[in-house]
Protein backbone atom coordinates (compact mmCIF):
# COMPACT_ATOMS: atom_id res chain seq x y z
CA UNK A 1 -19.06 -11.33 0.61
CA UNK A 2 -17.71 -14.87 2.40
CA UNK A 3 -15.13 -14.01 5.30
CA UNK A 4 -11.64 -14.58 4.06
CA UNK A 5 -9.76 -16.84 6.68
CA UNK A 6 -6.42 -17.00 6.38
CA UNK A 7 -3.83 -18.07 9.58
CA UNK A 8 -1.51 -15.62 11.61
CA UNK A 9 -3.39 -11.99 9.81
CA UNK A 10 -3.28 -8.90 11.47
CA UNK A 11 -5.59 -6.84 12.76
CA UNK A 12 -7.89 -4.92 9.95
CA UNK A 13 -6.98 -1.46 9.06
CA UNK A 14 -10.01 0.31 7.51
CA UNK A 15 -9.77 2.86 4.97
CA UNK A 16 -11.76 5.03 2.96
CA UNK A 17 -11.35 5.54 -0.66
CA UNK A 18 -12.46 8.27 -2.57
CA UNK A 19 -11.65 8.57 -6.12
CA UNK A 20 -11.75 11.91 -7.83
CA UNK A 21 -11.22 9.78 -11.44
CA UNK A 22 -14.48 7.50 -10.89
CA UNK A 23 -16.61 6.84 -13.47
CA UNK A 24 -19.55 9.61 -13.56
CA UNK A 25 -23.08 9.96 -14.94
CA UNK A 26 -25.74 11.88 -15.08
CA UNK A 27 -27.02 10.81 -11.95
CA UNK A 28 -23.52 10.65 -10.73
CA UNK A 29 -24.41 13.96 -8.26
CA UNK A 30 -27.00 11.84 -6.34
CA UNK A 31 -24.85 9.05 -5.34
CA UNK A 32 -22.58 11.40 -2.94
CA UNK A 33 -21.09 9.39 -0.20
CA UNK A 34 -22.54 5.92 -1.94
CA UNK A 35 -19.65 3.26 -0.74
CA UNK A 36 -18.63 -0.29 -1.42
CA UNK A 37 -16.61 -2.06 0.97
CA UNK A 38 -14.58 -5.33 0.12
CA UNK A 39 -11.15 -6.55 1.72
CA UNK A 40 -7.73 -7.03 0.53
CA UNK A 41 -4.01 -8.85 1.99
CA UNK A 42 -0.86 -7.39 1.46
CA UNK A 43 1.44 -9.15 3.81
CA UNK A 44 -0.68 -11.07 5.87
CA UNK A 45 -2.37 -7.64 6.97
CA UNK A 46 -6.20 -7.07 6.67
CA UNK A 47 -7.31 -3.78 4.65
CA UNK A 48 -10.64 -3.44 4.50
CA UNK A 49 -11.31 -0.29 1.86
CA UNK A 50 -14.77 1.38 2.15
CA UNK A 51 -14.89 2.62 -1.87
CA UNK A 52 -17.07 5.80 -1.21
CA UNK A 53 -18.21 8.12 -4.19
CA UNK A 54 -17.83 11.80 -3.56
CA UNK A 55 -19.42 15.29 -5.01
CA UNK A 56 -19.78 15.47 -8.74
CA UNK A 57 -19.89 19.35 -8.64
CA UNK A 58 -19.10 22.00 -6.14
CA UNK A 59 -23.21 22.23 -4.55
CA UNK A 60 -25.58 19.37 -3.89
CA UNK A 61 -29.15 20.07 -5.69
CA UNK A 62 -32.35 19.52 -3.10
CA UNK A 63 -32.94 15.75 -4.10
CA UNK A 64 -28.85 15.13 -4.01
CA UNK A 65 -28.51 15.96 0.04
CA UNK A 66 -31.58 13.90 0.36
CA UNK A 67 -30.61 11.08 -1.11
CA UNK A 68 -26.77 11.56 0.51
CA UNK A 69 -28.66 11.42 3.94
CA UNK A 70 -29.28 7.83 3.22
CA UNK A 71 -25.65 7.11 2.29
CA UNK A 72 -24.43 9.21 4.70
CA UNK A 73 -26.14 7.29 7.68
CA UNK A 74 -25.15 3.59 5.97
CA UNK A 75 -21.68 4.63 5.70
CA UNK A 76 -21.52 5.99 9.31
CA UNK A 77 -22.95 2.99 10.56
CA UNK A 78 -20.66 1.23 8.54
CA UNK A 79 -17.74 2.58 9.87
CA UNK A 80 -18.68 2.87 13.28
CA UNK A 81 -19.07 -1.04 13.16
CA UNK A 82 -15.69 -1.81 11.68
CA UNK A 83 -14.27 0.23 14.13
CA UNK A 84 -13.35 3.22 13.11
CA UNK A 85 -11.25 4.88 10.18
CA UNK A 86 -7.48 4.36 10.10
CA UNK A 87 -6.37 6.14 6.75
CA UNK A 88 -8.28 8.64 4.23
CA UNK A 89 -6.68 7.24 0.66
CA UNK A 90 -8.00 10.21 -2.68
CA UNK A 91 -7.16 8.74 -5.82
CA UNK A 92 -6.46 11.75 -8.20
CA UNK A 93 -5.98 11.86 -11.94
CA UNK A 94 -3.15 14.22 -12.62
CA UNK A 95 -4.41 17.42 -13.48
CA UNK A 96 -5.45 20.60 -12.29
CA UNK A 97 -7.38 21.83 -9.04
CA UNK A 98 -11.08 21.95 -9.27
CA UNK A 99 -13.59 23.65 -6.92
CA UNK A 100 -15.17 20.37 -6.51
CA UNK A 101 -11.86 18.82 -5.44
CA UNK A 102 -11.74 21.31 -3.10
CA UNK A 103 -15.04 20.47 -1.63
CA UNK A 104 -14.53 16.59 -1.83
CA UNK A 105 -11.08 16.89 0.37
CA UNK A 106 -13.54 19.21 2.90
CA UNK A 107 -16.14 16.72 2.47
CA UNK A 108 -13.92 13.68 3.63
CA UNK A 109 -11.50 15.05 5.23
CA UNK A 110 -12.93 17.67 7.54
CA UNK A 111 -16.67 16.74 7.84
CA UNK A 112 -16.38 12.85 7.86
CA UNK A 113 -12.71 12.51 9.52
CA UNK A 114 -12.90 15.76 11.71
CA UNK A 115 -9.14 16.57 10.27
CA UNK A 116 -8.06 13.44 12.96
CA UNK A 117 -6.97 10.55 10.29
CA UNK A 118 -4.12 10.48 7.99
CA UNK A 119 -4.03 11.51 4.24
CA UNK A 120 -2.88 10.28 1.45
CA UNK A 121 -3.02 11.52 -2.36
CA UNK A 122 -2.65 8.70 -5.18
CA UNK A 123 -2.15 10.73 -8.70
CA UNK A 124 -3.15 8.71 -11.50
CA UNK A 125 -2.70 8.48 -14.84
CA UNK A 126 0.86 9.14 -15.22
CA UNK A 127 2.18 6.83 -17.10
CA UNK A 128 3.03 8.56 -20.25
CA UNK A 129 5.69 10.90 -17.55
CA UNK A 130 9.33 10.07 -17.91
CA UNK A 131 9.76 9.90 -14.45
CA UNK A 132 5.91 9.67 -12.61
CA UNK A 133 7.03 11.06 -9.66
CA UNK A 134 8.06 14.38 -11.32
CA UNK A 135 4.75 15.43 -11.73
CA UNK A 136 4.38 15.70 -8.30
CA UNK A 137 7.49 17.67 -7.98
CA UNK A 138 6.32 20.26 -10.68
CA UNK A 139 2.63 20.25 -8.69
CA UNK A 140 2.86 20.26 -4.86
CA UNK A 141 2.81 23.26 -4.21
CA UNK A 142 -0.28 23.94 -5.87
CA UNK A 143 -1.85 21.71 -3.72
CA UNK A 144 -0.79 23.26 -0.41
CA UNK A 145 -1.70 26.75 -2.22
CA UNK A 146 -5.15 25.66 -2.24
CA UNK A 147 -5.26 23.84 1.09
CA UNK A 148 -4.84 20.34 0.28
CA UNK A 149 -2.45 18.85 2.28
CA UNK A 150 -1.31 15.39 2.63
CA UNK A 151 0.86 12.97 4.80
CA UNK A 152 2.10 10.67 1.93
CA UNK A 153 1.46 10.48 -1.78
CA UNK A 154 2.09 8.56 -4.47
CA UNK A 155 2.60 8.91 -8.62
CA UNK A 156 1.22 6.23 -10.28
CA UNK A 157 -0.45 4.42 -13.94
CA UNK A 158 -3.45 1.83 -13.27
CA UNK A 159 -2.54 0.87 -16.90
CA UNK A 160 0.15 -1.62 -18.19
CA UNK A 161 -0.73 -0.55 -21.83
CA UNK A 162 -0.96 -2.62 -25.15
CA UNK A 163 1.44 -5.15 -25.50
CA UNK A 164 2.63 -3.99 -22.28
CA UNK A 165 4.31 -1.06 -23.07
CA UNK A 166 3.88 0.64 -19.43
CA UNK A 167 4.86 -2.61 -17.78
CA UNK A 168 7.56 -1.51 -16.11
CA UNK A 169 6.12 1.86 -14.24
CA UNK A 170 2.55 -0.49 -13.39
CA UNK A 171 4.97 -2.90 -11.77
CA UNK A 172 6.50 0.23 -9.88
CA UNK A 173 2.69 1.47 -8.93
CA UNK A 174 1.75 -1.85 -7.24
CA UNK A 175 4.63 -1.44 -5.30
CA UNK A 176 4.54 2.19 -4.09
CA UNK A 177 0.64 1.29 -3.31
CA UNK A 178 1.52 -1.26 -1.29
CA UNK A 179 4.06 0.40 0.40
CA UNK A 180 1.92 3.33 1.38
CA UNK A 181 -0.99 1.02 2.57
CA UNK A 182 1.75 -0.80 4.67
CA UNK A 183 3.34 2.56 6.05
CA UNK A 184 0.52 4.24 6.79
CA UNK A 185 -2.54 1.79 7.10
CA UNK A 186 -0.87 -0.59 9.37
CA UNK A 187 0.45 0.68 12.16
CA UNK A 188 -0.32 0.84 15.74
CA UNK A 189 -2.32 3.62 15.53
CA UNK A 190 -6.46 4.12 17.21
CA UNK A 191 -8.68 4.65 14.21
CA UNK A 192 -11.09 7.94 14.47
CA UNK A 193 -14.09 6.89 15.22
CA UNK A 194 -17.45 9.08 17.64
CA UNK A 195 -20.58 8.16 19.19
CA UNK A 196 -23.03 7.16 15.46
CA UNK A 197 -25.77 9.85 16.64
CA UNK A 198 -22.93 12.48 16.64
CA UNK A 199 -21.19 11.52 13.89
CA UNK A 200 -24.14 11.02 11.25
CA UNK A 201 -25.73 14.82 12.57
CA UNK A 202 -22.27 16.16 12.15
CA UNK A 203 -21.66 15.51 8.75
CA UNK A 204 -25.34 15.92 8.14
CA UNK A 205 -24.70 19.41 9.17
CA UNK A 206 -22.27 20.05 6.95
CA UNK A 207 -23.69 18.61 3.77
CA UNK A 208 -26.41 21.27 4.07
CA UNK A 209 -23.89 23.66 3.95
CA UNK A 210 -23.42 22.52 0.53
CA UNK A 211 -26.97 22.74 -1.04
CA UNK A 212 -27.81 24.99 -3.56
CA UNK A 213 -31.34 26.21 -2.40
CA UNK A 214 -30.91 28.74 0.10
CA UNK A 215 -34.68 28.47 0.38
CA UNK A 216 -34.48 24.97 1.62
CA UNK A 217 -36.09 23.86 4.79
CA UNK A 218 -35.59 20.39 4.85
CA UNK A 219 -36.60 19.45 8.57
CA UNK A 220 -39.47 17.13 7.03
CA UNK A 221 -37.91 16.09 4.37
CA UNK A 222 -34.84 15.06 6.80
CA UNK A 223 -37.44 13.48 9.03
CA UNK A 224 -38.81 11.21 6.73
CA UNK A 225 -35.90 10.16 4.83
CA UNK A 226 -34.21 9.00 7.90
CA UNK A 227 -37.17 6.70 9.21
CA UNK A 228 -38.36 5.58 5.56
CA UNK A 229 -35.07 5.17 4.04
CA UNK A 230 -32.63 4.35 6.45
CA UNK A 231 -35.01 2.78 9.23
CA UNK A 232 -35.01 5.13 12.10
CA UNK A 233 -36.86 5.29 14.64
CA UNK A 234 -39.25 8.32 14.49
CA UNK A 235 -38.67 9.48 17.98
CA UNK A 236 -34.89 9.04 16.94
CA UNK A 237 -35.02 10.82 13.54
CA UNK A 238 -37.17 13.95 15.45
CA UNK A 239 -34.06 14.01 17.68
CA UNK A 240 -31.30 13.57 15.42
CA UNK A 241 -32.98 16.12 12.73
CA UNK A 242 -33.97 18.80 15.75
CA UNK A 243 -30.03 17.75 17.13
CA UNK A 244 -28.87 18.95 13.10
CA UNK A 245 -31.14 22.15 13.63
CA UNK A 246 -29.51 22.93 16.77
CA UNK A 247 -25.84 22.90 16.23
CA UNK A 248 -27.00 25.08 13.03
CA UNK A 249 -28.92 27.47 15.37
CA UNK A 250 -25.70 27.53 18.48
CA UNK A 251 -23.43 27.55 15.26
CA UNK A 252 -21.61 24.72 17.33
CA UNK A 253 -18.32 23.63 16.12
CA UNK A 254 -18.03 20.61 13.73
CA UNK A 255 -14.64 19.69 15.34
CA UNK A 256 -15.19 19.67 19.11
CA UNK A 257 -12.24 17.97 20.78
CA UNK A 258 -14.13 17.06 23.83
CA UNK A 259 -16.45 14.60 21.82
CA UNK A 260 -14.04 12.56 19.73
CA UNK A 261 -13.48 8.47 20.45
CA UNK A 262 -10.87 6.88 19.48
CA UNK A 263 -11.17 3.02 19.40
């Protein structure tokens, strides 16, 4: 993608997208923590949005966690090269509260943004409400009920409908997206970013948590994904694998204060 120039911009606020309305597919499972990055201007201010794809179900099969080791380290390094992470943005259709939504706020939330960056919830697919923004009203509370909580939302339709017939309330949803990003993914604040070694075994951690073979040892397998897939060294992937192992093994903390950055 060319560098857009443009005179007088702000500095680049970088946030991560995850939306729980995405289109799926089979293989859909296998693609957890796949990401597109691109960059947008809304008032001369620089959002860079990393567009990452979440779980499609509440466990990751054997080949899924291998495969999101590879996405898992690109995105890292991804991050860790813009900077950092200044807002967490979920884009929701309105409905009810899965298992898997559960696990995709833990996911992002806690195991990629150590609980340290902002959240917002965008619900989706609202514009047949009177009012979009009763919808939250009627459903917030289910929300904090099941632990998802959030520093901003918005109620919004991605739709302006034939003949234009939800003009009106897409007009209004540009708006209150804009206004969010603005509030909350331009301000003065450090983004949350740690050393890449740390940060990729981390959330490496974690995602075993989530696979479905209790019988899995994936030390090799982890090995040799790392150096053949995402071009680590082999003395490096030993380390960060046996590094994975040990914070298993010590049952160390996933949120250690002591080792975030902030830049």
């Amino acid at each position: 993608m060319a560098p857009i120039i443009l005179p007088d911009l702000k500095h680049t606020r970088n946030i991560v997208v995850f939306a729980e309305i995405a289109k799926t597919s089979p293989g859909a499972a296998d693609c957890t923590l796949d990401a597109q990055d691109y960059s947008i201007i809304i008032d001369q201010h620089i959002f860079r949005i990393f567009d990452t794809v979440g779980l499609n179900e509440p466990q990751i099969r054997t080949k899924g966690y291998l495969d999101a080791i590879e996405k898992a380290y690109h995105l890292v390094t991804s991050l860790t090269n813009a900077g950092g992470i200044h807002l967490l943005l979920f884009v929701i259709g309105g409905g009810g509260i899965t298992e898997t939504m559960q696990q995709n706020y833990r996911l992002f939330y806690e195991f990629l943004c150590h609980k340290k960056v902002p959240v917002a919830l965008v619900f989706t697919h609202l514009e047949y409400q009177e009012r979009m923004e009763d919808w939250w009203d009627r459903n917030s509370n289910h929300f904090k009920d099941f632990g998802i909580n959030t520093d901003a939302h918005v109620c919004i339709t991605g739709v302006r409908g034939i003949q234009d017939v939800h003009l009106d309330k897409y007009n209004e949803s540009v708006k209150a997206v804009h206004q969010l990003l603005m509030t909350y993914g331009s301000g003065s604040g450090s983004a949350f970013s740690m050393e890449k070694t740390t940060w990729v075994a981390r959330i490496l951690r974690s995602l075993r948590k989530l696979v479905n073979n209790r019988k899995f040892d994936s030390k090799k397998d982890m090995k040799r994904t790392l150096i053949k897939r995402c071009g680590v060294e082999k003395a490096d992937a030993e380390q960060l694998v046996a590094r994975i192992l040990r914070m298993d093994s010590d049952k160390e903390s996933i949120f250690p204060d002591d080792e975030t950055l902030y830049g």
